[in-house]
C-alpha atoms as a PDB file:
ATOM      1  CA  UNK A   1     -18.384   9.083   8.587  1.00  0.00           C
ATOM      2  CA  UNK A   2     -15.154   7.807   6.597  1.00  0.00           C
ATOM      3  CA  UNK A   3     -14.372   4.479   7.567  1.00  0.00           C
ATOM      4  CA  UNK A   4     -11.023   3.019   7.459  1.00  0.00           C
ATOM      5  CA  UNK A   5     -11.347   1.037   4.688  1.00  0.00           C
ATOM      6  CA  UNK A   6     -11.898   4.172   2.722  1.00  0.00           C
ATOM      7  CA  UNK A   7      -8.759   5.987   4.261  1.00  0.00           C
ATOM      8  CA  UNK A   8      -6.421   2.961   3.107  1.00  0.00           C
ATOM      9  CA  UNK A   9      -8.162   2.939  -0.712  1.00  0.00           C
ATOM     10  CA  UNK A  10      -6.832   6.775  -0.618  1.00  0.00           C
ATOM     11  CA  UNK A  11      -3.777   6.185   1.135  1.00  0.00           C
ATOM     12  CA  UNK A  12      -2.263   2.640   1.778  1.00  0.00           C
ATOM     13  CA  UNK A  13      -2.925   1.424  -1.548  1.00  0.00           C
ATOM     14  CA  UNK A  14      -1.236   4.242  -3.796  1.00  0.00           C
ATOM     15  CA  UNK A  15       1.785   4.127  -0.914  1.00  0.00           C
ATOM     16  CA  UNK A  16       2.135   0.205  -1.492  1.00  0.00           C
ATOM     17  CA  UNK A  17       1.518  -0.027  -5.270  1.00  0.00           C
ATOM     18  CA  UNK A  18       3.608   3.221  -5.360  1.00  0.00           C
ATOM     19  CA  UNK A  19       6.755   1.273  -3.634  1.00  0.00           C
ATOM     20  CA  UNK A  20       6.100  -1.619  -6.293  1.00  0.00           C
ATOM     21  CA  UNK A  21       5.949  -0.159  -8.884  1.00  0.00           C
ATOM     22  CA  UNK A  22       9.426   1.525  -8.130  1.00  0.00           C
ATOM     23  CA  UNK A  23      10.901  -1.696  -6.934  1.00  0.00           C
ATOM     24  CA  UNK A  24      10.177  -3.482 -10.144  1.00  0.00           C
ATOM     25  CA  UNK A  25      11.363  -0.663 -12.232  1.00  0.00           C
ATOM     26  CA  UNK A  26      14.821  -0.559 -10.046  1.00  0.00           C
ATOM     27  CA  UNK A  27      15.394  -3.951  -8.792  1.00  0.00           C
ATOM     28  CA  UNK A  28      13.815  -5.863 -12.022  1.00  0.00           C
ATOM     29  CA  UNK A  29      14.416  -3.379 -14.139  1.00  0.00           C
ATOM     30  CA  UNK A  30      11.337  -3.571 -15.930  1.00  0.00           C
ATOM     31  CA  UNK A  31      10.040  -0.883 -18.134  1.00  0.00           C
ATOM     32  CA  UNK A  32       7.035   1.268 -16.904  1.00  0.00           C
ATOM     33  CA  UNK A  33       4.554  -0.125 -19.332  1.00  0.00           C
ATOM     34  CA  UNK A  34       5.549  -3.234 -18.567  1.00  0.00           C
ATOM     35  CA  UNK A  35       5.190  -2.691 -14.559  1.00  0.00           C
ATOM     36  CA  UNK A  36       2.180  -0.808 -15.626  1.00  0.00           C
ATOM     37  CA  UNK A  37       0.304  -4.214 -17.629  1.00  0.00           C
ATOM     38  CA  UNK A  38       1.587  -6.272 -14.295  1.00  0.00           C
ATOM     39  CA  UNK A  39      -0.406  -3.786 -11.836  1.00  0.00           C
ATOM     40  CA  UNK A  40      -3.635  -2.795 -13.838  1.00  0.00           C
ATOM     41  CA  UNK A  41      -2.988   0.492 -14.264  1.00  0.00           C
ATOM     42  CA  UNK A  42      -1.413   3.372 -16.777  1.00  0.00           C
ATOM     43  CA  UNK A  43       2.211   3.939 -17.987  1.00  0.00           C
ATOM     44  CA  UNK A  44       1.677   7.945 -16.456  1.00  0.00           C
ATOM     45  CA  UNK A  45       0.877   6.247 -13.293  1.00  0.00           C
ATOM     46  CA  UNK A  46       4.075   4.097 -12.483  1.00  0.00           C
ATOM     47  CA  UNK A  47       5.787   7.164 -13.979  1.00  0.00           C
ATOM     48  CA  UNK A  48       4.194   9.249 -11.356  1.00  0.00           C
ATOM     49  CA  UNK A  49       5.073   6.384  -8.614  1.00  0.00           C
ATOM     50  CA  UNK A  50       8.535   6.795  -9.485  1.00  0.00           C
ATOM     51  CA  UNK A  51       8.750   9.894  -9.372  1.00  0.00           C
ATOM     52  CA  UNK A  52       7.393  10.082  -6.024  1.00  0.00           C
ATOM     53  CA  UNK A  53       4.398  12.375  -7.634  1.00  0.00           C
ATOM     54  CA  UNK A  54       1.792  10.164  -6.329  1.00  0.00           C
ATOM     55  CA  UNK A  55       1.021   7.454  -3.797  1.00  0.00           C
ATOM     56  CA  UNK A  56       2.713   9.782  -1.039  1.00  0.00           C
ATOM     57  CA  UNK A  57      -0.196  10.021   0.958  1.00  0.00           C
ATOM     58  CA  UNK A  58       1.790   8.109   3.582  1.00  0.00           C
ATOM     59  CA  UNK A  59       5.408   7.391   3.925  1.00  0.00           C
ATOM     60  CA  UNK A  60       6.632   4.141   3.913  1.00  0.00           C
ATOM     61  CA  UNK A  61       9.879   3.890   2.849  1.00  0.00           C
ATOM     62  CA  UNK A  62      11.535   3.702   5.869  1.00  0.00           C
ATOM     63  CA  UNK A  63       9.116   1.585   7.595  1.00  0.00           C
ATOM     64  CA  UNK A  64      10.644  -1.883   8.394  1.00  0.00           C
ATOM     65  CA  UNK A  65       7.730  -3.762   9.145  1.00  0.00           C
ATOM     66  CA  UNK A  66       6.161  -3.329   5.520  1.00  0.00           C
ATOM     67  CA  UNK A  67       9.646  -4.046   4.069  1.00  0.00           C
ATOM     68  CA  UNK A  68       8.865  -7.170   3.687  1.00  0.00           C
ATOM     69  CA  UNK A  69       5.594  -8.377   2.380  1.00  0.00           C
ATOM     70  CA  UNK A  70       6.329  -4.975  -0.295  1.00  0.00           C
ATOM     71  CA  UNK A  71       9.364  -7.508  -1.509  1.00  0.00           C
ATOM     72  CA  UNK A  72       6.896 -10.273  -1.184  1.00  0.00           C
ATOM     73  CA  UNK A  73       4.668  -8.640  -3.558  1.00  0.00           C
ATOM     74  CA  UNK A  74       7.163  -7.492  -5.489  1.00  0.00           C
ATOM     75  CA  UNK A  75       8.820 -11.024  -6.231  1.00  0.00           C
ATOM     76  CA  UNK A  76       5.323 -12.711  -6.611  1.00  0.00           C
ATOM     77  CA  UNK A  77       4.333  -9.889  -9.314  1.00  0.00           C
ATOM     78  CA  UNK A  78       7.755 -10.139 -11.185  1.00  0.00           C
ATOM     79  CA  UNK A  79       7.569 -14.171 -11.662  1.00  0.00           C
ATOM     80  CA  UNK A  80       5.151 -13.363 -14.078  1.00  0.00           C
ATOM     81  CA  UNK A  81       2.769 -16.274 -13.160  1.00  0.00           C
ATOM     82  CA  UNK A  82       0.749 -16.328  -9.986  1.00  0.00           C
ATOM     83  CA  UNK A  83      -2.837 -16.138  -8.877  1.00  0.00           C
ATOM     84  CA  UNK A  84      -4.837 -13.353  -7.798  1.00  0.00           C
ATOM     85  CA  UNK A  85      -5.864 -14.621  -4.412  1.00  0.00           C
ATOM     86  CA  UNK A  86      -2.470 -14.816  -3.552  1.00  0.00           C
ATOM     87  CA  UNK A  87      -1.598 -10.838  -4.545  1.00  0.00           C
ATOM     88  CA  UNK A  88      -4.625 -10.005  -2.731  1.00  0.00           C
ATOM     89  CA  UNK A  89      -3.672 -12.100   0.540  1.00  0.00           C
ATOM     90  CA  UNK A  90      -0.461 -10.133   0.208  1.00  0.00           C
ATOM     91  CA  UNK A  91      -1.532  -6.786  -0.210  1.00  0.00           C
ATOM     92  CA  UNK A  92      -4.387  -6.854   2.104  1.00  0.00           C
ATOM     93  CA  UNK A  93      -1.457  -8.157   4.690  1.00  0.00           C
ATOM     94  CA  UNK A  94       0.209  -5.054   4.097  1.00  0.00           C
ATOM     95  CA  UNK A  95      -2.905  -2.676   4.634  1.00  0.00           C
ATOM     96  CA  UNK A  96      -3.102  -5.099   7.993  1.00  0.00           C
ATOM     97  CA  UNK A  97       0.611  -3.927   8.839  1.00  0.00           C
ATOM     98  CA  UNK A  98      -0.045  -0.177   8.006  1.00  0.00           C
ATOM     99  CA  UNK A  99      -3.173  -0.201   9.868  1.00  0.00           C
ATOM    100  CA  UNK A 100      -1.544  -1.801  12.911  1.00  0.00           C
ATOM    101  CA  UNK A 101       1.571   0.621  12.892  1.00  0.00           C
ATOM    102  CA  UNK A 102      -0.552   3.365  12.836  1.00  0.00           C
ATOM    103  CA  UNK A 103       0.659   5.226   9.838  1.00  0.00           C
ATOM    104  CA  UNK A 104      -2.829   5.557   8.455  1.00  0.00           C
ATOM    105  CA  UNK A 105      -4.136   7.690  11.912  1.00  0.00           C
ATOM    106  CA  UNK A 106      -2.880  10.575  10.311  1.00  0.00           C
ATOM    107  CA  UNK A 107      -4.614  10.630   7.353  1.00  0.00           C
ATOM    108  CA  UNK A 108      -7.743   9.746   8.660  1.00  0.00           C
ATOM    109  CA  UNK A 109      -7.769  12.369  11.444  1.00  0.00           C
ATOM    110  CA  UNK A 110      -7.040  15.004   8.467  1.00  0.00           C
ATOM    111  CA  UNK A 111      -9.776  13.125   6.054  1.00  0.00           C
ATOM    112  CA  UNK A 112     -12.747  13.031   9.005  1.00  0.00           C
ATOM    113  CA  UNK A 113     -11.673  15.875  11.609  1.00  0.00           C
ATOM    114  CA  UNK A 114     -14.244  14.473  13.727  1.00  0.00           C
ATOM    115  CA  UNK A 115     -12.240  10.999  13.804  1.00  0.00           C
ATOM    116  CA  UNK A 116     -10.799  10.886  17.176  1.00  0.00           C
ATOM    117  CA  UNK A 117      -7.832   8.997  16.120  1.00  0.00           C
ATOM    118  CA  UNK A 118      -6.210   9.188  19.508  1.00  0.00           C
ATOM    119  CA  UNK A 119      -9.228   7.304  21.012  1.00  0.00           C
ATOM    120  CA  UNK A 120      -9.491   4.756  17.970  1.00  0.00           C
ATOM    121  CA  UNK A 121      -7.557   1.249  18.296  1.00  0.00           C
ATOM    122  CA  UNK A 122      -9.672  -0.257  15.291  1.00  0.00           C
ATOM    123  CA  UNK A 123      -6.764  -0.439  13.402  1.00  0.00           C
ATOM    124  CA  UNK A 124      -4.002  -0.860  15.823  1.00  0.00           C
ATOM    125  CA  UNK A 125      -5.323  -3.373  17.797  1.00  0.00           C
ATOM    126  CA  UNK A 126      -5.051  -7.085  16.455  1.00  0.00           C
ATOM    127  CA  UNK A 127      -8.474  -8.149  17.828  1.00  0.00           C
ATOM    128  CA  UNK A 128     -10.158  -5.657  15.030  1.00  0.00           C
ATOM    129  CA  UNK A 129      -9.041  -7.779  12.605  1.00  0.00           C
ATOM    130  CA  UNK A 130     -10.214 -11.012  13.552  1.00  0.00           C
ATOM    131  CA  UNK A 131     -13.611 -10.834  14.977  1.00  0.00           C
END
């Protein structure tokens, strides 16, 4: 059995570092290595994020609800100084919104085709979340 939390490692977490590493190469115009130091990961990677090559396991881009703590995450990261619980708090709140929008069902049914996504509320219900 896959459990959620292992779809949105494969899925939500490329898709959202994906859209910040492209926002702070466009809107802050930082450099990829530079984007790459800020995010923990390799220059080839935010290349590949920008290129839409990876981190495309789910779309986001036109998904208004995540608009905003992406920008949130995005400002936070470019200031340059700020504390790792507070990225976390962020991105997790983002996997939260995902998970509740159910853009991750998808993915999961195709990752465990014995998921029965159209039964499952784990993730869309806010109750999951909180008990």
């Amino acid at each position: 059995m896959i459990t959620p939390c292992e779809i949105a490692v494969k899925s939500v977490i490329p898709a959202v570092k994906a859209m910040v590493a492209k926002g702070l190469v466009e809107k802050h115009g930082l450099k990829q290595n530079e984007v790459a130091d800020l995010l923990g990961i390799s220059q080839s990677a935010v290349s590949k994020y920008t290129k839409e090559l990876r981190g495309r396991a789910i779309t986001l881009d036109n998904v208004q609800e995540i608009q905003a703590p992406i920008n949130n995450i995005i400002t936070l990261i470019s200031s340059g100084t700020y504390q790792r619980e507070d990225f976390l708090k962020l991105l997790c709140q983002a996997c939260i919104t995902i998970r509740e929008k159910g853009l991750m069902c998808g993915y999961c049914q195709r990752s465990d085709p014995k998921a029965k996504t159209e039964e499952c509320t784990l993730c869309t219900s806010h109750d999951s979340y909180n008990e």
